[in-house]
Protein backbone atom coordinates (compact mmCIF):
# COMPACT_ATOMS: atom_id res chain seq x y z
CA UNK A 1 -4.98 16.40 -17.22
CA UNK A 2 -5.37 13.10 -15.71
CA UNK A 3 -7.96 10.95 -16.56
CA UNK A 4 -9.18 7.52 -14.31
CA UNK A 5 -8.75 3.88 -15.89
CA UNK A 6 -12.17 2.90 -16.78
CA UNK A 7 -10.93 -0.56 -16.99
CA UNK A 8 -12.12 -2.24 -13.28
CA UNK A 9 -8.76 -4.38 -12.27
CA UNK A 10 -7.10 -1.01 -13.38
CA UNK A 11 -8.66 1.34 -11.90
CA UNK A 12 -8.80 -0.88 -8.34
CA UNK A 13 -5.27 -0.04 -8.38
CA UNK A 14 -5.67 3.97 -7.47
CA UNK A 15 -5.81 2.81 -3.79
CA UNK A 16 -1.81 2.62 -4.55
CA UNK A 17 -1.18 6.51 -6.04
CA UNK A 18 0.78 9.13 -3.50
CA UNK A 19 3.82 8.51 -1.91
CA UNK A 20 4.64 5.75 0.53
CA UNK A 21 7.39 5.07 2.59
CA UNK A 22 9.30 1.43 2.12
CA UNK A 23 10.57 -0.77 5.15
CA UNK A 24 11.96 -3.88 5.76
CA UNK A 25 14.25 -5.75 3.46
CA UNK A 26 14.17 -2.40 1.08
CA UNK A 27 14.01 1.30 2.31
CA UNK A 28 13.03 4.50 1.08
CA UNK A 29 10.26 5.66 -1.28
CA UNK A 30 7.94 4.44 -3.51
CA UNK A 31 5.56 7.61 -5.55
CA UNK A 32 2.78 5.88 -7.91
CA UNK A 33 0.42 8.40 -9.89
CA UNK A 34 -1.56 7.63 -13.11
CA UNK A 35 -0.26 9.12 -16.80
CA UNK A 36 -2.61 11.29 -18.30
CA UNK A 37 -5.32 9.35 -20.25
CA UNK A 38 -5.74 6.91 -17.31
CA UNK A 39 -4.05 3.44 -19.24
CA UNK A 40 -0.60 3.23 -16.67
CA UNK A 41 0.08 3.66 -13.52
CA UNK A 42 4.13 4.91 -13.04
CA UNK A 43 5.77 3.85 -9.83
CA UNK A 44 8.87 6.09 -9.06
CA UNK A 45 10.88 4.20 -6.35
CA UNK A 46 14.25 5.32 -4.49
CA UNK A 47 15.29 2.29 -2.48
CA UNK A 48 18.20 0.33 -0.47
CA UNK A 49 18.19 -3.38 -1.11
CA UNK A 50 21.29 -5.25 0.93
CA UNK A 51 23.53 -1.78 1.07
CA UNK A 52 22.68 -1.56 -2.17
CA UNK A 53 20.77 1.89 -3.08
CA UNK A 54 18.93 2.46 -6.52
CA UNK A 55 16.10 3.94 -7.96
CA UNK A 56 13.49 3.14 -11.05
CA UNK A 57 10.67 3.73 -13.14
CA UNK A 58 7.59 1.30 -13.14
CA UNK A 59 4.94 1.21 -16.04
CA UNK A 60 1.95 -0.69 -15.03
CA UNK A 61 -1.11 -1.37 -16.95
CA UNK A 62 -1.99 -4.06 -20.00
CA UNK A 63 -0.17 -4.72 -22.92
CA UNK A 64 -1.52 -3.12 -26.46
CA UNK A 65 1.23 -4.48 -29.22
CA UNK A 66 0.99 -1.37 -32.32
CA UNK A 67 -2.06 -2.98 -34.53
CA UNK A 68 -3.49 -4.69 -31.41
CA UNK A 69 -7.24 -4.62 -31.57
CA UNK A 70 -7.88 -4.95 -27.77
CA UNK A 71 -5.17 -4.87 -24.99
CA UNK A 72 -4.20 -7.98 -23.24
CA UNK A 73 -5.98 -9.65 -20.27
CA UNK A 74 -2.93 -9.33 -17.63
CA UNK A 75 -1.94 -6.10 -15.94
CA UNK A 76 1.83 -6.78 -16.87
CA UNK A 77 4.84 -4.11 -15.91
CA UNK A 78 8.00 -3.45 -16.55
CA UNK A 79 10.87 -1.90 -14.17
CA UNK A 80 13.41 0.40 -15.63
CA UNK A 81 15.99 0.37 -12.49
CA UNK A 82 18.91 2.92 -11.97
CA UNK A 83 21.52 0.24 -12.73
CA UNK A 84 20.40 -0.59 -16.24
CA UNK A 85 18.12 -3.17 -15.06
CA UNK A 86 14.81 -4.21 -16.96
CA UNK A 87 12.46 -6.42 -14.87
CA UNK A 88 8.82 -7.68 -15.46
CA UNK A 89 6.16 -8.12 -13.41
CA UNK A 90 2.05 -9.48 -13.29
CA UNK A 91 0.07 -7.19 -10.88
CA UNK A 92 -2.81 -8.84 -9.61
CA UNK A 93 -5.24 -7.51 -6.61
CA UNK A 94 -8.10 -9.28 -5.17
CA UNK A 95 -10.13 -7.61 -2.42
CA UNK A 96 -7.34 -6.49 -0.14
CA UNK A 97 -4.64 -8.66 -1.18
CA UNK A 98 -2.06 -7.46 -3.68
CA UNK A 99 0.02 -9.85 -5.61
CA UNK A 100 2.74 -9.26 -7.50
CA UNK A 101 4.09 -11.94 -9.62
CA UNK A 102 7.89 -11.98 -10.69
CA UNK A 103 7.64 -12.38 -14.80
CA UNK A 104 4.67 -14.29 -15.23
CA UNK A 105 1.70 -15.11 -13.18
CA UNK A 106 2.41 -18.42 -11.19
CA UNK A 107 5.79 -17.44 -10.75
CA UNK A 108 7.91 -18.86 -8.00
CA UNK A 109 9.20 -15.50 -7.01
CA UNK A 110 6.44 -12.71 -5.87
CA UNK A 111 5.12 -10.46 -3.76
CA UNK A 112 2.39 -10.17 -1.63
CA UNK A 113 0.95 -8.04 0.74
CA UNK A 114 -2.66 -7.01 2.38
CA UNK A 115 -3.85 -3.27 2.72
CA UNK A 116 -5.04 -2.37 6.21
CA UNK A 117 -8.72 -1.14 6.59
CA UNK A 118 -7.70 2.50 5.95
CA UNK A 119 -5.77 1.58 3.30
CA UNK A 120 -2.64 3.52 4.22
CA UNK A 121 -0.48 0.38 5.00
CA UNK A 122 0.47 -2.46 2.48
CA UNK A 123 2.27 -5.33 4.42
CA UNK A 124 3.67 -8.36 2.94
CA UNK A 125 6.69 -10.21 1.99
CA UNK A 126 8.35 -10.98 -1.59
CA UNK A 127 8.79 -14.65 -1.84
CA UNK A 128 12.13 -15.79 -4.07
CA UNK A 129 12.25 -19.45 -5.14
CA UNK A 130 14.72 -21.56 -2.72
CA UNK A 131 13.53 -20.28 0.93
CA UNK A 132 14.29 -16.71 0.05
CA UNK A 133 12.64 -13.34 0.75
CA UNK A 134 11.97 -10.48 2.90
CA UNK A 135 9.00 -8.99 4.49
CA UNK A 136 7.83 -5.33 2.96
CA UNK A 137 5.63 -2.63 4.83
CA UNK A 138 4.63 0.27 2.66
CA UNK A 139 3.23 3.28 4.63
CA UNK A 140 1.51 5.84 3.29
CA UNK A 141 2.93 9.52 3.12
CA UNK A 142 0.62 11.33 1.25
CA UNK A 143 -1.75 11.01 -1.29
């Protein structure tokens, strides 16, 4: 039984649950659905990346250390990847425009992208520090 984020910059994220397909500079899938209680939002992802193919587990939502009063202000992931890989991210949307920042917010390397009115297109490009990057479309599949 899955239960809705009642927590607003949470819960403006649902626009990105069911399964999209990944183009661009990485290929393949990307599945995002909420864990029951409504706190995360898991991104499954099955991509190429440069010949390289992998796939991972995202965990998306705010930080709650054990003994933690209140959870933390950012909406702060982590990436468990295929090939051992931990990586950590700062989701941030505003109106239409998704940003993804690589570590911490402010980061030099990040993503971001604009949904399209019906909100079954995310189109953007991740940003790296030094010039590089690649431009990202996700398409929706299903929801």
């Amino acid at each position: 039984m899955t239960t809705h984020p009642t927590d607003a910059a949470l819960a403006a994220l649902d626009r990105l649950v069911g399964t999209w397909r990944v183009s661009g500079g990485a290929e393949g899938t990307s599945t995002y659905r909420w864990l029951d209680g409504g706190h995360f939002l898991l991104q499954e992802a099955a991509l190429t990346h440069d010949g390289h193919t992998f796939s991972g587990l995202e965990v998306i939502g705010r930080e709650k250390p054990f003994g933690a009063e209140r959870p933390g202000d950012e909406l702060k992931t982590r990436f468990y990847s295929s090939e051992g890989d931990t990586l950590d991210y700062v989701y941030e949307l505003a109106g239409d425009t998704l940003t993804i920042w690589g570590g911490q917010k402010g980061s030099p390397a990040y993503y971001r992208g604009t949904f399209s009115a019906d909100g079954n297109t995310l189109s953007g490009a991740w940003v790296y520090p030094g010039g590089g990057g690649y431009e990202s479309t996700m398409t929706r599949i299903d929801r």
